[in-house]
Protein backbone atom coordinates (compact mmCIF):
# COMPACT_ATOMS: atom_id res chain seq x y z
CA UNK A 1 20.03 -23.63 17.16
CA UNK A 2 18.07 -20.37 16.95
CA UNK A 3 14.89 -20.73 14.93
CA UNK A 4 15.10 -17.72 13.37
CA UNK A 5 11.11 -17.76 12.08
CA UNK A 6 9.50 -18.44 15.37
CA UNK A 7 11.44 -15.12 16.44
CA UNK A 8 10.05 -13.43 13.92
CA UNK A 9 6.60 -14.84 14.47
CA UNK A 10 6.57 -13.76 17.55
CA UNK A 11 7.69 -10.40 17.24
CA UNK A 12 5.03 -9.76 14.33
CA UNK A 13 2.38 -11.36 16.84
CA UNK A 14 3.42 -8.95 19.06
CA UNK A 15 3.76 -5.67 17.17
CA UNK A 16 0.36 -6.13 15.56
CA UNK A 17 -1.82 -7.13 18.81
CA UNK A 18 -1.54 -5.05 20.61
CA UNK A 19 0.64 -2.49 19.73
CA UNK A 20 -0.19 -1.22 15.89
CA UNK A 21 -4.17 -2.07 16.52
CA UNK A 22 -4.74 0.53 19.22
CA UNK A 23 -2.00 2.79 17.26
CA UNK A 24 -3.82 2.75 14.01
CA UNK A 25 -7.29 2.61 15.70
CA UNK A 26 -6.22 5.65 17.75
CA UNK A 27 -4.67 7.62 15.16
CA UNK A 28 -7.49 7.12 12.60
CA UNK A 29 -10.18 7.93 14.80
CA UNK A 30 -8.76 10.89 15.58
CA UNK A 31 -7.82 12.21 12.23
CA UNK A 32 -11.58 11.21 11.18
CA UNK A 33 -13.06 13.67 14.03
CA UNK A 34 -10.43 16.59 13.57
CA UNK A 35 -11.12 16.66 9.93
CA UNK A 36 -14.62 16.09 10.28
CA UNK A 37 -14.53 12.96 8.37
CA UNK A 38 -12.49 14.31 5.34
CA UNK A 39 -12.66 11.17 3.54
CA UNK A 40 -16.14 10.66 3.46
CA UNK A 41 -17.18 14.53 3.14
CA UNK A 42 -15.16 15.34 0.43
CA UNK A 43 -15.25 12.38 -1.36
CA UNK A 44 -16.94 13.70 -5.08
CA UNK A 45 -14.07 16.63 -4.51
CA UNK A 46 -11.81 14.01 -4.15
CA UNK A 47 -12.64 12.56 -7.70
CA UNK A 48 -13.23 15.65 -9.07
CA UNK A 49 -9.33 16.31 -8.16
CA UNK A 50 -7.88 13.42 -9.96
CA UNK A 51 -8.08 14.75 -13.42
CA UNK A 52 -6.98 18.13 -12.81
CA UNK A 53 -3.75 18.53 -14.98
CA UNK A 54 -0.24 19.40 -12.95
CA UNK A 55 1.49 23.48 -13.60
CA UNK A 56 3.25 22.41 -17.10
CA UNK A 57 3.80 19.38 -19.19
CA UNK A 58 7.40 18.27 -17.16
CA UNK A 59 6.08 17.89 -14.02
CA UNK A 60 4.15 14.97 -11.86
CA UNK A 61 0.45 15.07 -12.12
CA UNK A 62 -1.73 14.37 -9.10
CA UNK A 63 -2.91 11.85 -11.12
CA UNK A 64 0.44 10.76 -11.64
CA UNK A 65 1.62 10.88 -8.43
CA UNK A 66 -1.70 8.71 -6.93
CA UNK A 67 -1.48 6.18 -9.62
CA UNK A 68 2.49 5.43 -8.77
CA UNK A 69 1.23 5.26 -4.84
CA UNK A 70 -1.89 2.75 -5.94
CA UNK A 71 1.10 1.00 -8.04
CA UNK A 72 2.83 -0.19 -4.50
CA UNK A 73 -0.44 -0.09 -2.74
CA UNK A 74 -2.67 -2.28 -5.57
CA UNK A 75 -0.78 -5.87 -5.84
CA UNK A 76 0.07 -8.93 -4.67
CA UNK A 77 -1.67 -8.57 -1.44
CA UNK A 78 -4.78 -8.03 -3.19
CA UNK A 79 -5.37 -11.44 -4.21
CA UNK A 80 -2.70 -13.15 -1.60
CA UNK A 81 -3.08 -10.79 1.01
CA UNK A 82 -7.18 -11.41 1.11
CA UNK A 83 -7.14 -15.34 0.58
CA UNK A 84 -4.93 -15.71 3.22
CA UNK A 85 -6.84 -13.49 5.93
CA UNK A 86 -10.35 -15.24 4.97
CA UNK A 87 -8.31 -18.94 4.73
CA UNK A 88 -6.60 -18.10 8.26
CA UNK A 89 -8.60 -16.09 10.25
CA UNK A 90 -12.20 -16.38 8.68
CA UNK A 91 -14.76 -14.26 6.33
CA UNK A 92 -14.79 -11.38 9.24
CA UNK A 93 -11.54 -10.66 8.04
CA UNK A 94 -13.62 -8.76 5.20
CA UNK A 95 -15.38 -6.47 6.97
CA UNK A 96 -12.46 -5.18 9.32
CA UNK A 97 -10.59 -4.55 6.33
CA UNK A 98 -13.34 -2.34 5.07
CA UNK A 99 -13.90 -0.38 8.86
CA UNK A 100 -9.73 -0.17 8.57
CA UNK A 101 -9.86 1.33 5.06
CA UNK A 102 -12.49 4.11 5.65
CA UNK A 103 -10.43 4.50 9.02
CA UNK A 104 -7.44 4.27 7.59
CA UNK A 105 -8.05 7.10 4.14
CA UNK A 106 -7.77 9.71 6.74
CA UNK A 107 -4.62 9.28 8.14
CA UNK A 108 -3.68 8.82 4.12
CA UNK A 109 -5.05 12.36 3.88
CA UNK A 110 -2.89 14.07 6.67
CA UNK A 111 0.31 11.97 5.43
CA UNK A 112 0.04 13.39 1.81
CA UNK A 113 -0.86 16.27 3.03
CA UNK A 114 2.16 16.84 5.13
CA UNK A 115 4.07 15.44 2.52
CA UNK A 116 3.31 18.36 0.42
CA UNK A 117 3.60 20.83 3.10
CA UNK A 118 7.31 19.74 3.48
CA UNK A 119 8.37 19.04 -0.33
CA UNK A 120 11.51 20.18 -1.88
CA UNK A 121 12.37 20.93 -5.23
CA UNK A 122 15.53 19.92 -6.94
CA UNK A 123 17.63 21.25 -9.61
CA UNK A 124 15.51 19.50 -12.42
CA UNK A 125 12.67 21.23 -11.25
CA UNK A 126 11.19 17.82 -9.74
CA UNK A 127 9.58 17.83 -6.71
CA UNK A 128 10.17 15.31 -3.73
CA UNK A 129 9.67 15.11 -0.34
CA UNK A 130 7.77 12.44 2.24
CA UNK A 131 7.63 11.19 6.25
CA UNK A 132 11.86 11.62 6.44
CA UNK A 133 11.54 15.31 5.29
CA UNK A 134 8.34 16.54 7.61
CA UNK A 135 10.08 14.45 10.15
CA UNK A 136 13.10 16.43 10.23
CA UNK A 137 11.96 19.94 9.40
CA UNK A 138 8.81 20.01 11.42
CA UNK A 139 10.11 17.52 14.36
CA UNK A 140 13.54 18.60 14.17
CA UNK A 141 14.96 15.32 14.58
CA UNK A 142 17.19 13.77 11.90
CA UNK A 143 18.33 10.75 13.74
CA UNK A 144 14.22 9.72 13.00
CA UNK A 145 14.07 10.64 10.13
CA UNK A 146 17.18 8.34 9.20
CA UNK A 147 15.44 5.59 11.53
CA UNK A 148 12.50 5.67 9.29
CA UNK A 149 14.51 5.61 6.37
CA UNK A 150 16.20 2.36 7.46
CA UNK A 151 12.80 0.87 8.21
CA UNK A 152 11.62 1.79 4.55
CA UNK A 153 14.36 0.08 3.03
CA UNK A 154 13.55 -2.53 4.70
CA UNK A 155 10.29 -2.65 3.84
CA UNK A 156 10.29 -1.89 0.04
CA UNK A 157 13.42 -3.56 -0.60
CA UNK A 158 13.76 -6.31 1.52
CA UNK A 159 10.13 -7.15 3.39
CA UNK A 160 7.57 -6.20 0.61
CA UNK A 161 9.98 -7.83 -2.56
CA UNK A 162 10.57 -10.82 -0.88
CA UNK A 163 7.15 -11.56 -0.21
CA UNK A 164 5.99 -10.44 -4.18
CA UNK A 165 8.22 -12.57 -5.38
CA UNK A 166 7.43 -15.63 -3.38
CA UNK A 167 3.43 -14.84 -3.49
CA UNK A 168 4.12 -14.67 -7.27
CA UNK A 169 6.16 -18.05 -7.65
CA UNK A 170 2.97 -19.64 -5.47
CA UNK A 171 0.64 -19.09 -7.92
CA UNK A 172 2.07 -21.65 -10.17
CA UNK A 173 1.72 -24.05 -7.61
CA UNK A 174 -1.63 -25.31 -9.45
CA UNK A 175 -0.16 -26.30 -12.64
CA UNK A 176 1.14 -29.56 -13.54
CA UNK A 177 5.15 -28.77 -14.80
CA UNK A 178 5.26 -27.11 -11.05
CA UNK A 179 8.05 -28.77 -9.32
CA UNK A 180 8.89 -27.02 -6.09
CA UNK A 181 12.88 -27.60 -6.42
CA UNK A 182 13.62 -25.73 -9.64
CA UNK A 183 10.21 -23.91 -10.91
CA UNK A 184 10.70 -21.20 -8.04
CA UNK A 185 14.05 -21.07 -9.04
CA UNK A 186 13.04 -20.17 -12.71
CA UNK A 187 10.18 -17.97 -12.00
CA UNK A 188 13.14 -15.97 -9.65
CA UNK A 189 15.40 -15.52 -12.13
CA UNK A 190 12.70 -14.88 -14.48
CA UNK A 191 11.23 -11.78 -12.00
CA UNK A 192 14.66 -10.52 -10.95
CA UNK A 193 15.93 -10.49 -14.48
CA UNK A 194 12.66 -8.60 -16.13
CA UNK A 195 12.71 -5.64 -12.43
CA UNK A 196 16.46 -5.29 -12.97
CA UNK A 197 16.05 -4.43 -16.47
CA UNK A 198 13.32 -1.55 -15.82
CA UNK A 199 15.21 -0.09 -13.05
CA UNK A 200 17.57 1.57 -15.99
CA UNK A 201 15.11 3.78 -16.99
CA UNK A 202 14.77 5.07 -13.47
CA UNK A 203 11.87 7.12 -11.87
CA UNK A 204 10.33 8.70 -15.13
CA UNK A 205 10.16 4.63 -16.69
CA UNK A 206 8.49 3.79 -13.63
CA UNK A 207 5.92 6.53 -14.08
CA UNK A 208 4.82 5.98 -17.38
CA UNK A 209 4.82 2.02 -16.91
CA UNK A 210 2.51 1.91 -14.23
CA UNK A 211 0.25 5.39 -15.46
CA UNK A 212 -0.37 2.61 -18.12
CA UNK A 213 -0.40 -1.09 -16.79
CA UNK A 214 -2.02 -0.02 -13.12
CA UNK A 215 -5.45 0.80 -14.33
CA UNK A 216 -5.67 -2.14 -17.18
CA UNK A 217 -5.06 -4.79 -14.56
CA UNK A 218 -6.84 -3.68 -11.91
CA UNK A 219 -10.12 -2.46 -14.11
CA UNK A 220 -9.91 -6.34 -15.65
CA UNK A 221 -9.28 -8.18 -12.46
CA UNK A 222 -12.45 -6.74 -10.81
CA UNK A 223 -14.69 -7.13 -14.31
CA UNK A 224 -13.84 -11.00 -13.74
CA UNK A 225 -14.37 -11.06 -10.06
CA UNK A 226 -18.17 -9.32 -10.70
CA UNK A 227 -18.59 -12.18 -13.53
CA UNK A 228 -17.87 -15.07 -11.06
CA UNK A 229 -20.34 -12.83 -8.24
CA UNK A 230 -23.16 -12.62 -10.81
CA UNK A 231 -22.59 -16.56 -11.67
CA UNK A 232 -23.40 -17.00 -7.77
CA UNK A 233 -25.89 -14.23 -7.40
CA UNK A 234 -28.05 -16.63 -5.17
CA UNK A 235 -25.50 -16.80 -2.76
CA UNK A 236 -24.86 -13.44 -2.07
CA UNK A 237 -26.84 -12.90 0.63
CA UNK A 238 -26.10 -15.86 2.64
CA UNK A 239 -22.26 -14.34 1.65
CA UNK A 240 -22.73 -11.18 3.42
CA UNK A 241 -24.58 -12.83 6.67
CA UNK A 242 -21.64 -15.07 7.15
CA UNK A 243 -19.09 -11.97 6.69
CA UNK A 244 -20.99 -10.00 9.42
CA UNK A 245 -21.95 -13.16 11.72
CA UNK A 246 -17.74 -14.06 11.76
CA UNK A 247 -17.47 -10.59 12.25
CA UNK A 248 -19.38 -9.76 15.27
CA UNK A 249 -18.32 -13.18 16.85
CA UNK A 250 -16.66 -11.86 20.04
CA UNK A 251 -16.86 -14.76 21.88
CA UNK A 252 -14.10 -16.70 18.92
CA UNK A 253 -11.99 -13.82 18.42
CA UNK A 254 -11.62 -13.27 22.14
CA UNK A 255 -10.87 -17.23 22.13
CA UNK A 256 -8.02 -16.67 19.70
CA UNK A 257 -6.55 -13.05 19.25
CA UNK A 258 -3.76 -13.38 17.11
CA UNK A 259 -5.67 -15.89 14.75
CA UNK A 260 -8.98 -14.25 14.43
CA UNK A 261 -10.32 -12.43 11.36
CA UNK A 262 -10.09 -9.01 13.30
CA UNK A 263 -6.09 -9.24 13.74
CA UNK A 264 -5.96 -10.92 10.19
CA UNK A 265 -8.03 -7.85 8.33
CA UNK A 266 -6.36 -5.47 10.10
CA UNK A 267 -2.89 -6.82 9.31
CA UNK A 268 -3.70 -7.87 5.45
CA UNK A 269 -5.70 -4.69 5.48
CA UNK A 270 -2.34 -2.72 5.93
CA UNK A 271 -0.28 -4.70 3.81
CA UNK A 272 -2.28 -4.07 0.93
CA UNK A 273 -3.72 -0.48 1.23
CA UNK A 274 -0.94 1.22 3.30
CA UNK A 275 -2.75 3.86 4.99
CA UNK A 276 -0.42 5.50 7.43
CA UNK A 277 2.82 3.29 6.85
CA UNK A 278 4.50 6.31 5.32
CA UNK A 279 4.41 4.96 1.92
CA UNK A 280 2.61 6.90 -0.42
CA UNK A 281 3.49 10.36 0.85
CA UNK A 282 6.89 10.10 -1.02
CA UNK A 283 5.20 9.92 -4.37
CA UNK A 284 2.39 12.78 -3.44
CA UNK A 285 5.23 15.03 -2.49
CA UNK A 286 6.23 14.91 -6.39
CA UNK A 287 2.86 16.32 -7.67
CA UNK A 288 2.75 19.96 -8.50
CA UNK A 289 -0.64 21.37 -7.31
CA UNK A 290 -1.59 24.51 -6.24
CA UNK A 291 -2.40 23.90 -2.70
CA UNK A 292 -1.11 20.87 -0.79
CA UNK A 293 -4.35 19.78 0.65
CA UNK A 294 -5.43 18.86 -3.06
CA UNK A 295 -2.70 16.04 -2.99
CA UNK A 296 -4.09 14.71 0.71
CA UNK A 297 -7.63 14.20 -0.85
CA UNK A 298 -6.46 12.54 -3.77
CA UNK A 299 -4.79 9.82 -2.17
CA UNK A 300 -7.55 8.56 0.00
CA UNK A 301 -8.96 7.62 -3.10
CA UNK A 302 -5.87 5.33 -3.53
CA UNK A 303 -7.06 3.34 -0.04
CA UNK A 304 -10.24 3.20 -1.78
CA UNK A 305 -9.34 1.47 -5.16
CA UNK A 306 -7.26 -0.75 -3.04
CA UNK A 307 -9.25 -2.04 -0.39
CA UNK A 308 -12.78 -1.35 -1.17
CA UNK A 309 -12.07 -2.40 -4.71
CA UNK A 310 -9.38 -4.75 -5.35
CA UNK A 311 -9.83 -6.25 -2.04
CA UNK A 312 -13.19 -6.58 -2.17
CA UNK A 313 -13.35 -7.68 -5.52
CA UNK A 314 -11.33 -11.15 -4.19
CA UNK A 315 -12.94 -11.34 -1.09
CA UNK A 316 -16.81 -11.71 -2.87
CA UNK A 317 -15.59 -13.45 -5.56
CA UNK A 318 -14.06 -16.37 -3.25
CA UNK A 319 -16.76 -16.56 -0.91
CA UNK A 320 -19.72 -16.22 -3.46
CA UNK A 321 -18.67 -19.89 -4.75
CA UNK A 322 -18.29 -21.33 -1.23
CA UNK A 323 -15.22 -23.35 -2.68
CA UNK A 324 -13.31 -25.10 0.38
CA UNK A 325 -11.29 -22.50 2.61
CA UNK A 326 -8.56 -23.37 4.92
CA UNK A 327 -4.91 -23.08 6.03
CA UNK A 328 -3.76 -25.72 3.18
CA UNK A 329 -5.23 -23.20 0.37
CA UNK A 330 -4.08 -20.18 1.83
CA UNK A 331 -3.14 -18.08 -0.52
CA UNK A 332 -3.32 -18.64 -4.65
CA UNK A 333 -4.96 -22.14 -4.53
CA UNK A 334 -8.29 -20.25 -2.83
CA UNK A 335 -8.51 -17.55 -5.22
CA UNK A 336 -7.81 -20.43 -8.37
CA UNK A 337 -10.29 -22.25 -7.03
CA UNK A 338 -12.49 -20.09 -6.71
CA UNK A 339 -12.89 -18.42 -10.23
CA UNK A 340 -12.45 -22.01 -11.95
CA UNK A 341 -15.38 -22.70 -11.18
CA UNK A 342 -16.83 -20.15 -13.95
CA UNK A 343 -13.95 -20.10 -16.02
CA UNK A 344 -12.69 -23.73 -15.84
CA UNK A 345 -9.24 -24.16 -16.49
CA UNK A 346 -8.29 -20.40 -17.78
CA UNK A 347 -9.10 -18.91 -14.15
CA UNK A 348 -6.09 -19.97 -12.86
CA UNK A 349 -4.18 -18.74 -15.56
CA UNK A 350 -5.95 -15.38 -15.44
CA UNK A 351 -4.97 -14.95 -11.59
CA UNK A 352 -1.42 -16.30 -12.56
CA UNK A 353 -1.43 -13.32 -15.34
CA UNK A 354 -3.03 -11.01 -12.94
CA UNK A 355 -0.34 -11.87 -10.44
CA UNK A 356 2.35 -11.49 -13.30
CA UNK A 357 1.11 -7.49 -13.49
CA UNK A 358 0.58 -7.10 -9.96
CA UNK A 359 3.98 -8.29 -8.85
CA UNK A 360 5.97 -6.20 -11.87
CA UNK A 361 3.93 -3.14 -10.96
CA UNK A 362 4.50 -3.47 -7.07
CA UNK A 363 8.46 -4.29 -7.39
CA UNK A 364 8.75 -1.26 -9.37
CA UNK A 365 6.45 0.87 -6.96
CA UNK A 366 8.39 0.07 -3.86
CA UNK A 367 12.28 0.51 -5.50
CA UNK A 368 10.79 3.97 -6.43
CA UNK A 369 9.80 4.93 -2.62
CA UNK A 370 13.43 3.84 -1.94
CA UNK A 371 15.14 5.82 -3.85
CA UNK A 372 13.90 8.28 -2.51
CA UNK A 373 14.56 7.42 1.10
CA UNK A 374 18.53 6.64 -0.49
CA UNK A 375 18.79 9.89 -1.83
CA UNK A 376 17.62 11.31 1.72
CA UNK A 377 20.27 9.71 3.67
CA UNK A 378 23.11 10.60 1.51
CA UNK A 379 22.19 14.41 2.11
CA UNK A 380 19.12 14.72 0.29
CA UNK A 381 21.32 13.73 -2.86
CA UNK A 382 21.00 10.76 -5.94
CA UNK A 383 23.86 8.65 -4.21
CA UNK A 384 26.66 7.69 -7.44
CA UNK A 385 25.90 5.73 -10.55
CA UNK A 386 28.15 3.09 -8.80
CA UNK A 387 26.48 2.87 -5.34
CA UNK A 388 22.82 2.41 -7.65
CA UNK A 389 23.92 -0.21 -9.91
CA UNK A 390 25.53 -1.98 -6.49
CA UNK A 391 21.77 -1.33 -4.76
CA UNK A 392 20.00 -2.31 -7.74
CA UNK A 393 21.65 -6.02 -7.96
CA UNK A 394 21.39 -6.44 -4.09
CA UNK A 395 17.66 -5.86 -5.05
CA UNK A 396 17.41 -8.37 -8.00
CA UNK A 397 19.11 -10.79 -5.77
CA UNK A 398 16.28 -10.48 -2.93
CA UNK A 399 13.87 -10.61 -5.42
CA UNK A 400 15.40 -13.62 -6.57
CA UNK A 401 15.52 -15.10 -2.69
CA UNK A 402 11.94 -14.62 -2.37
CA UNK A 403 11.12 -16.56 -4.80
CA UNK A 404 12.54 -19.99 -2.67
CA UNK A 405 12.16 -18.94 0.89
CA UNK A 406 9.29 -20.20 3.06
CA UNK A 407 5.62 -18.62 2.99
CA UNK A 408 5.75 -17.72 6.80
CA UNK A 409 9.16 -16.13 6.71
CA UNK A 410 8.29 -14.12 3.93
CA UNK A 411 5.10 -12.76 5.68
CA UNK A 412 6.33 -12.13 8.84
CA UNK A 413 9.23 -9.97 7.82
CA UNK A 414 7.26 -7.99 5.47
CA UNK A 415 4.89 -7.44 8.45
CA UNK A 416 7.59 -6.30 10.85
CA UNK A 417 9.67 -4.17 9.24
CA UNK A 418 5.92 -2.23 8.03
CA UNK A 419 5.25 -2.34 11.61
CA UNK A 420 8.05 -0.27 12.32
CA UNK A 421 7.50 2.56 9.86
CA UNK A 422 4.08 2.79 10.86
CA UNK A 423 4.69 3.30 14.35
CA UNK A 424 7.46 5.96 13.62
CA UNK A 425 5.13 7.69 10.63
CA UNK A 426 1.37 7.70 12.56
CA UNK A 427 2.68 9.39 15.83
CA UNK A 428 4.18 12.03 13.60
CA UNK A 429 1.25 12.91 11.50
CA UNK A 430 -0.27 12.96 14.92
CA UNK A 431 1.96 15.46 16.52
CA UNK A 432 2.22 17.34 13.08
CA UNK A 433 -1.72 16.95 12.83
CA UNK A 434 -2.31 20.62 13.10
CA UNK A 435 -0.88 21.86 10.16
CA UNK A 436 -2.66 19.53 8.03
CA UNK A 437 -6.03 19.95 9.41
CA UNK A 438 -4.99 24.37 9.20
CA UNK A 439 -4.39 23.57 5.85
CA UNK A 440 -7.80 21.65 4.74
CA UNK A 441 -9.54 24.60 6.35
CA UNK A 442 -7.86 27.37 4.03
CA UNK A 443 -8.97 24.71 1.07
CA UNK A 444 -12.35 24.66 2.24
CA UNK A 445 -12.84 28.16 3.46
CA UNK A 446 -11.03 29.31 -0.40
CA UNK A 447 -14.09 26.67 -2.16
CA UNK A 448 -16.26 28.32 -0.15
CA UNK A 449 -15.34 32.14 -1.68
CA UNK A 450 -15.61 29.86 -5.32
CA UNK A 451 -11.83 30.12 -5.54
CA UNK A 452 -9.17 27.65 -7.55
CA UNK A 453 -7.53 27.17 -3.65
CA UNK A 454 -3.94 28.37 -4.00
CA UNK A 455 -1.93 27.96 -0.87
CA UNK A 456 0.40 30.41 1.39
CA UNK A 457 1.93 28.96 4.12
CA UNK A 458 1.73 31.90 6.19
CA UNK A 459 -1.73 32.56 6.35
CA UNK A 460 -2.42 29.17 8.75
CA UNK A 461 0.70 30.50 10.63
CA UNK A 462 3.87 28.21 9.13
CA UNK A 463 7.17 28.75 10.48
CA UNK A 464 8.24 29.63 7.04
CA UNK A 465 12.40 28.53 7.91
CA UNK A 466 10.79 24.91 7.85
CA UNK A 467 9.86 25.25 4.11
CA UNK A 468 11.09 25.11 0.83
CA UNK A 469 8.65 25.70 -2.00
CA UNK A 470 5.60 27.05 0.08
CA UNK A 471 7.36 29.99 0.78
């Protein structure tokens, strides 16, 4: 019989050392250079950004549009994500997440950016657009752009759901009615019944829900994680030393490649902040702004609140108690752990609570990147009511199956079908790269004259036939 997860295992093994390291390494390194280190440089101009208010009342702010991208970006893995890349591959894990992120928010940058170069605008008025659209106009190639498409539904629909659901399930593992025949069952039906509900309202619902719920839960998670830091203030230096000294230890993470902390921060470091995958640029297309490189700077902040945050935020707060870590608390029990030992028996129902808000918030997030990538494929058209409401229970039922299917299973094919959009999406942006690095010149060259930027495509030399509302 074919065991179906060690095939999998392997080919995530595989796709992530060595292919998507020297990929991602490569193509953030090289975005950092050509753009001078855009998302350090412009980092106050960045926040600065966030608050400006879209054209008119109707459309998507880039406010909006970052906190819908943070929605996907900013959950489960967060808390799951970082226990298990600490539990598995060691505290290092920390601090390549962190060289990853900064790495990573400029590739975020030319994405968006690109993203915006290529948007469309519909009937409504609404703007959309993302990797399938600059893939096909600026590449020319629509059999890619459909390829990536098919690897985004699998991602948000299949890979990144499944795993939500069962991370979410996990984290009632702690409590005492927890029986592991029927209460991932419940908690399934539970979760597929409340996402199935929301998906009526459609991509408006999902922009108000999360402009609301995003910020509350991620503002509160990190307020508890700095009261369980400050509770175990003496052992924050001895904290750091170990991150850097698991870090820097060559000599065990050339022992064991796939298992070390640098594959495991790199890998959870994706999962969670998304720089690159292709993700986020469908929801900065949809922000009106007056010159696209406004949207590209916005969103690194998104890798920021994720990873440098959020991340971060779990990673000190678990290793500032120096609770037990390994491979059997991988995952919820290491984070519960952890923060009960300030909070007693209500930490582990504030990370189950936490997770609750996550999980709803990323469900919705990814179905919202897919619909877009639907509409796309049926010729750049809403496919029928009928075809939806079909999707839509297909996707309550794998939210529903991830609630009962093994740990590793659910990892690993979240992992590879990410893989694969990454590898089509960073390439692009790579071969694209000039027309997103043109355009943050003509921002910072319009700054410098003390202008409002406002862009024209043909003054960094567009081929105008490839765009819609630029021109």
């Amino acid at each position: 019989m074919i065991d179906l997860l060690s095939i999998l295992t392997q080919i995530d093994d595989f796709m992530y050392f060595p292919v998507l390291i020297i990929v991602m390494a490569a193509a953030g390194i090289y975005f950092t250079v050509r753009t001078r280190g855009v998302q350090i440089r412009l980092f106050p101009e960045s926040v600065r950004l966030l608050l400006e208010p879209s054209g008119d009342d109707n459309s998507v702010s880039s406010l909006q549009a970052m906190l819908v991208s943070t929605a996907s970006r900013v959950g489960t893995g967060n808390i799951i994500g970082v226990s298990t890349a600490i539990c598995l591959g060691g505290p290092g894990a920390c601090f390549w997440m962190w060289i990853m992120c900064i790495i990573g928010a400029s590739s975020a940058f030319m994405e968006s950016t690109l993203a915006q170069i290529y948007k469309r605008r519909d009937e409504n008025g609404q703007f959309y657009g993302g990797p399938a659209y600059y893939i096909e106009e600026a590449l020319h190639s629509h059999k890619i752009a459909i390829l990536f498409c098919i690897f985004l539904i699998a991602t948000y629909a299949v890979g990144f759901n499944l795993l939500c659901s069962y991370n979410l399930q996990s984290t009632f593992m702690e409590y005492s009615f927890y029986h592991p025949s029927t209460t991932p069952l419940i908690i399934g039906l539970i979760l597929a019944a409340i996402t199935g509900y929301c998906l009526l309202g459609g991509g408006k619902r999902i922009v108000k829900v999360t402009s609301t719920v995003v910020p509350l839960m991620g503002v509160s998670y990190v307020i508890v994680a700095l009261i369980v830091i400050l509770f175990n203030y003496s052992n924050i230096p001895s904290m750091f030393a170990l991150i850097f000294q698991d870090a820097f230890d060559f000599k065990s993470i050339a022992g064991g490649v796939l298992g070390s902390c640098l594959v495991y921060g790199i890998k959870r470091g994706l999962f969670s902040n998304e720089a690159g995958v292709g993700s986020a640029p469908n929801a900065s297309a949809s922000a009106e702004v007056t010159h696209p490189a406004k949207q590209g700077l916005v969103q690194t902040l998104s890798v920021y609140i994720d990873t440098l945050l959020l991340c971060t935020a779990t990673a000190l707060m678990c290793l500032s108690t120096g609770v037990a870590r390994d491979a059997t608390v991988s995952g919820a029990p290491y984070v519960q752990n952890a923060i009960s030992t300030v909070f007693g028996t209500a930490g582990p129902v504030f990370i189950t609570v936490a997770m609750v808000l996550f999980a709803f918030t990323t469900l919705l997030g990814n179905l919202y990147y897919v619909d877009n990538a639907l509409a796309f494929m049926n010729n750049r058209k809403k496919p029928s009511k009928r075809f939806m409401n079909i999707f839509y229970i297909c996707a309550v039922v794998i939210i529903f199956t991830g609630a009962i299917i093994p740990m590793d299973a659910a990892w690993a094919a979240a992992d590879i079908a990410m893989g694969g959009m990454t590898l089509i999406n960073l390439p692009t942006c790579m071969i694209l790269g000039k027309s997103a690095i043109d355009c943050l010149k003509d921002y910072e060259r319009q700054k410098r004259e003390g202008k409002d930027p406002v862009f024209e495509a043909a003054s960094i030399g567009l081929n105008l036939e490839e765009l819609d509302w630029w021109k």
